[in-house]
PDB file of N, CA and C in Angstrom:
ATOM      1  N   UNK A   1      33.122  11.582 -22.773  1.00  0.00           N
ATOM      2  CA  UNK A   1      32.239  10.599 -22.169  1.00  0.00           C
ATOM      3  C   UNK A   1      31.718  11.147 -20.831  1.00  0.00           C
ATOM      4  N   UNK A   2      30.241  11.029 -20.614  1.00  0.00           N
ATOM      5  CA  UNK A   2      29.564  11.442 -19.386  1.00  0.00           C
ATOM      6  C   UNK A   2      29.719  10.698 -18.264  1.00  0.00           C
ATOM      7  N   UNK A   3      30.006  11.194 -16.896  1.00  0.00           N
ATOM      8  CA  UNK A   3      30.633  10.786 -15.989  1.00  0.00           C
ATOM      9  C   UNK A   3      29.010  10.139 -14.963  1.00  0.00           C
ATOM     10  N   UNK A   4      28.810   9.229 -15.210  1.00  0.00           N
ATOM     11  CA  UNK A   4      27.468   8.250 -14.653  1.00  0.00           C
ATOM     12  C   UNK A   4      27.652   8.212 -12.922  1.00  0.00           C
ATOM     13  N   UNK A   5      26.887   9.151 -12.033  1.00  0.00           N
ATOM     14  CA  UNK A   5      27.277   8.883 -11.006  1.00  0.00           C
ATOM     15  C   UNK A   5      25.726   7.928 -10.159  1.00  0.00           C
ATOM     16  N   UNK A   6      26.340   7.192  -9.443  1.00  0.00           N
ATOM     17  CA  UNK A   6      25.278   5.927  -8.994  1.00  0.00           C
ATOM     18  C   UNK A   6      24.825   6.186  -7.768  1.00  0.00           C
ATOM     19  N   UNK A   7      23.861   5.363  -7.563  1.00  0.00           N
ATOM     20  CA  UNK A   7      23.275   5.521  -5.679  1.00  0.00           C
ATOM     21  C   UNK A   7      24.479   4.218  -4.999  1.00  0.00           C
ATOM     22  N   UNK A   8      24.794   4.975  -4.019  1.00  0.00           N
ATOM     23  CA  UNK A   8      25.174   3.634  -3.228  1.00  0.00           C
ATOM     24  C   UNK A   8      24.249   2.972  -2.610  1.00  0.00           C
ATOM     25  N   UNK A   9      24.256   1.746  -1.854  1.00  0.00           N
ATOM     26  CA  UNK A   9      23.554   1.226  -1.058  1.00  0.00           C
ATOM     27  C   UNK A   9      22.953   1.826   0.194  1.00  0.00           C
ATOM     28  N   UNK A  10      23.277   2.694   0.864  1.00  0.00           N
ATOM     29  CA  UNK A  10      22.532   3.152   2.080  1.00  0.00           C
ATOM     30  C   UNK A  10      21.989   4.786   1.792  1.00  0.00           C
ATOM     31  N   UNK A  11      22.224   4.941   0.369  1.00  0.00           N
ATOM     32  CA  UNK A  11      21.508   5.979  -0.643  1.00  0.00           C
ATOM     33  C   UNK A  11      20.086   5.711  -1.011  1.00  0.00           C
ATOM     34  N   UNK A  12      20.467   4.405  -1.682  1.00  0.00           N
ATOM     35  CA  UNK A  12      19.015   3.468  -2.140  1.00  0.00           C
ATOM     36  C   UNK A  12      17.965   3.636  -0.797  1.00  0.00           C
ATOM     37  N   UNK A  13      18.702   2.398   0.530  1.00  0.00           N
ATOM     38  CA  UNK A  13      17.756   2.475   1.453  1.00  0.00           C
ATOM     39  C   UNK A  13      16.698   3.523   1.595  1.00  0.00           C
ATOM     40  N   UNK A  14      17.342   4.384   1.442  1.00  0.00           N
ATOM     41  CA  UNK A  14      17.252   5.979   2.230  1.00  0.00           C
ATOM     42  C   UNK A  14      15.928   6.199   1.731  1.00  0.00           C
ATOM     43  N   UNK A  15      16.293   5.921   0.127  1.00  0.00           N
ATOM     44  CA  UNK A  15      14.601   6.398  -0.933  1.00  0.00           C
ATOM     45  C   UNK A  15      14.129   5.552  -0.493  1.00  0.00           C
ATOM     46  N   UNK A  16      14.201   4.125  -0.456  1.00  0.00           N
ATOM     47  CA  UNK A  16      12.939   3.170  -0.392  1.00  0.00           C
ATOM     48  C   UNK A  16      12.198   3.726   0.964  1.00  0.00           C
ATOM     49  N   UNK A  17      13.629   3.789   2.289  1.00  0.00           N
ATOM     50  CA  UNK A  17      12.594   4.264   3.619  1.00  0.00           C
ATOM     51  C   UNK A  17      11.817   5.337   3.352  1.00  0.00           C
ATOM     52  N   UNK A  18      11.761   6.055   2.717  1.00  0.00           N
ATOM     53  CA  UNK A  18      10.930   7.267   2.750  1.00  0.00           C
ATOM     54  C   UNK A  18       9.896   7.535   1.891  1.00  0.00           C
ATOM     55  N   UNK A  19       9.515   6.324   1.235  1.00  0.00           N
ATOM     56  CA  UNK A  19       8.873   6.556   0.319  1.00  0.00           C
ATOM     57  C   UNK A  19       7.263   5.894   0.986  1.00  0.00           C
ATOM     58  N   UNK A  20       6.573   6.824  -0.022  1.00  0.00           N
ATOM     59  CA  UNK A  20       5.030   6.500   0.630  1.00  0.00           C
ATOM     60  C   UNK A  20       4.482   5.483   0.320  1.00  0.00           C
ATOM     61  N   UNK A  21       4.745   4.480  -0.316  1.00  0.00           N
ATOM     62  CA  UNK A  21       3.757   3.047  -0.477  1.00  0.00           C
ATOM     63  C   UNK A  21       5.071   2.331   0.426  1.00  0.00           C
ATOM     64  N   UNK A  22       4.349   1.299   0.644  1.00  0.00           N
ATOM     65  CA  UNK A  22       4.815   0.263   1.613  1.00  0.00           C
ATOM     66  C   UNK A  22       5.641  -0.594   0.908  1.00  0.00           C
ATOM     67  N   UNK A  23       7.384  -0.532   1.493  1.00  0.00           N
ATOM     68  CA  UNK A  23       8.238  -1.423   1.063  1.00  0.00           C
ATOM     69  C   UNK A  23       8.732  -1.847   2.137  1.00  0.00           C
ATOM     70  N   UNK A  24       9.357  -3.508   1.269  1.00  0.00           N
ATOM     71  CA  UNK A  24       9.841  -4.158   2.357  1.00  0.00           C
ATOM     72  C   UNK A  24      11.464  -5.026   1.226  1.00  0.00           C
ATOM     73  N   UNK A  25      12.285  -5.236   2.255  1.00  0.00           N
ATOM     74  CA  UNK A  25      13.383  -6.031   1.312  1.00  0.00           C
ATOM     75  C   UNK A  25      13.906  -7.045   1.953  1.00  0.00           C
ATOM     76  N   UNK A  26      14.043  -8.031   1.359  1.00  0.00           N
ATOM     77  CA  UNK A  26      14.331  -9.131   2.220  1.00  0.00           C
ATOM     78  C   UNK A  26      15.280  -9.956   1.404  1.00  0.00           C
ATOM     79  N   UNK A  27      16.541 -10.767   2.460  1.00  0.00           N
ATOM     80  CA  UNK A  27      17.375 -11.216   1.746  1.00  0.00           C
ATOM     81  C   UNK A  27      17.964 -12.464   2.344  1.00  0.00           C
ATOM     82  N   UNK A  28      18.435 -12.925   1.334  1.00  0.00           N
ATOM     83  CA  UNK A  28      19.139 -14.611   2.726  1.00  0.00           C
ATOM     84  C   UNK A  28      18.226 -15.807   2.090  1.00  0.00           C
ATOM     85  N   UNK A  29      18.752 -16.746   2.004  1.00  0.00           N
ATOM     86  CA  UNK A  29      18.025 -18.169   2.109  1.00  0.00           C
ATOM     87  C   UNK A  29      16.484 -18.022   3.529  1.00  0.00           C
ATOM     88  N   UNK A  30      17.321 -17.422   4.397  1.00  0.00           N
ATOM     89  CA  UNK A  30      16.310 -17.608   5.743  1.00  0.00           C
ATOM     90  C   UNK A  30      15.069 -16.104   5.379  1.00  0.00           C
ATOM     91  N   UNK A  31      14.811 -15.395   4.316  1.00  0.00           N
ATOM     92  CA  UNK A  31      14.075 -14.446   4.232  1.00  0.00           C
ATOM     93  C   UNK A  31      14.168 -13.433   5.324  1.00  0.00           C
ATOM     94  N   UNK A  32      15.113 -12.941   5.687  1.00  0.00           N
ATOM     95  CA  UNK A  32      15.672 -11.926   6.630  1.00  0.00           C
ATOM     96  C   UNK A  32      14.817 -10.339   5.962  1.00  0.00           C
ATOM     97  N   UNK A  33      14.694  -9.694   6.704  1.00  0.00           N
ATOM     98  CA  UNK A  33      14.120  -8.297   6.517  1.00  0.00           C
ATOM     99  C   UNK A  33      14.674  -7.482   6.979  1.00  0.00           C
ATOM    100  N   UNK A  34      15.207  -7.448   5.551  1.00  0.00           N
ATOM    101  CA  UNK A  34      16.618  -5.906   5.597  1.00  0.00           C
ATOM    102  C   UNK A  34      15.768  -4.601   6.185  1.00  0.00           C
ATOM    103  N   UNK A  35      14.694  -4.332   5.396  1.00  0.00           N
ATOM    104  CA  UNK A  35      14.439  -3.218   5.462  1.00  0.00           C
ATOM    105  C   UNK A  35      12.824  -3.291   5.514  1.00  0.00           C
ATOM    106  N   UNK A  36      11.645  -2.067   5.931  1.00  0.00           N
ATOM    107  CA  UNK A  36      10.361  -2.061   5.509  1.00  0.00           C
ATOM    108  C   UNK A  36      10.402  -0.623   6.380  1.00  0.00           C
ATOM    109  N   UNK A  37       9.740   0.038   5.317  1.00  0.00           N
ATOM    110  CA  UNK A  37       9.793   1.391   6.046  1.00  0.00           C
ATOM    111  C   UNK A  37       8.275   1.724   6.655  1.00  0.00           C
ATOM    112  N   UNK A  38       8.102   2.980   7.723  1.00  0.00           N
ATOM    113  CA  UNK A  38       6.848   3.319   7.627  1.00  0.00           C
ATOM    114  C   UNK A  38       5.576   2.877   7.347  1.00  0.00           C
ATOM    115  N   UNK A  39       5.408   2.832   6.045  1.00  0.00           N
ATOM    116  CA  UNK A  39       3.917   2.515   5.158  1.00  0.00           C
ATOM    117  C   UNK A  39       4.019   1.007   5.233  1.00  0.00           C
ATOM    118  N   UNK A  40       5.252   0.482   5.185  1.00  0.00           N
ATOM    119  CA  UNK A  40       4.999  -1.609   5.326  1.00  0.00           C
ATOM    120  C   UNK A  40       4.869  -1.505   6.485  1.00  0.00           C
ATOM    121  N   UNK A  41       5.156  -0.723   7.815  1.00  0.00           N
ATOM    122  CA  UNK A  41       4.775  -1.384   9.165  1.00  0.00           C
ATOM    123  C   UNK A  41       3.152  -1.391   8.975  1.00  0.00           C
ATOM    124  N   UNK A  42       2.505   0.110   8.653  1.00  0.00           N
ATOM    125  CA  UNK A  42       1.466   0.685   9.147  1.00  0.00           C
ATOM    126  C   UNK A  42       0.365  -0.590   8.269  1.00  0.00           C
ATOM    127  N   UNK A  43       0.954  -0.911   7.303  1.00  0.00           N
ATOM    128  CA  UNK A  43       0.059  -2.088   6.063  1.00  0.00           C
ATOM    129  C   UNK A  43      -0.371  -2.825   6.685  1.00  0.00           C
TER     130      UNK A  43
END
């Protein structure tokens, strides 16, 4: 059996921050903004 290795969580971040279209992540009842890298500020 093949040994499935995963992203952790501050792995993930890492791609979304760096990636060239504009992301943003948001979480919570109150819509908190975990994250928006680069290209979501500049949007």
């Amino acid at each position: 059996m093949a040994c499935v290795k995963r992203l952790n969580d501050k792995q993930l971040l890492e791609i979304l921050y760096r990636s060239e279209n504009p992301v943003a992540i948001y979480t919570g009842e109150e819509i908190l903004i975990e994250l928006a890298n680069p290209a979501m500020m500049a949007a």
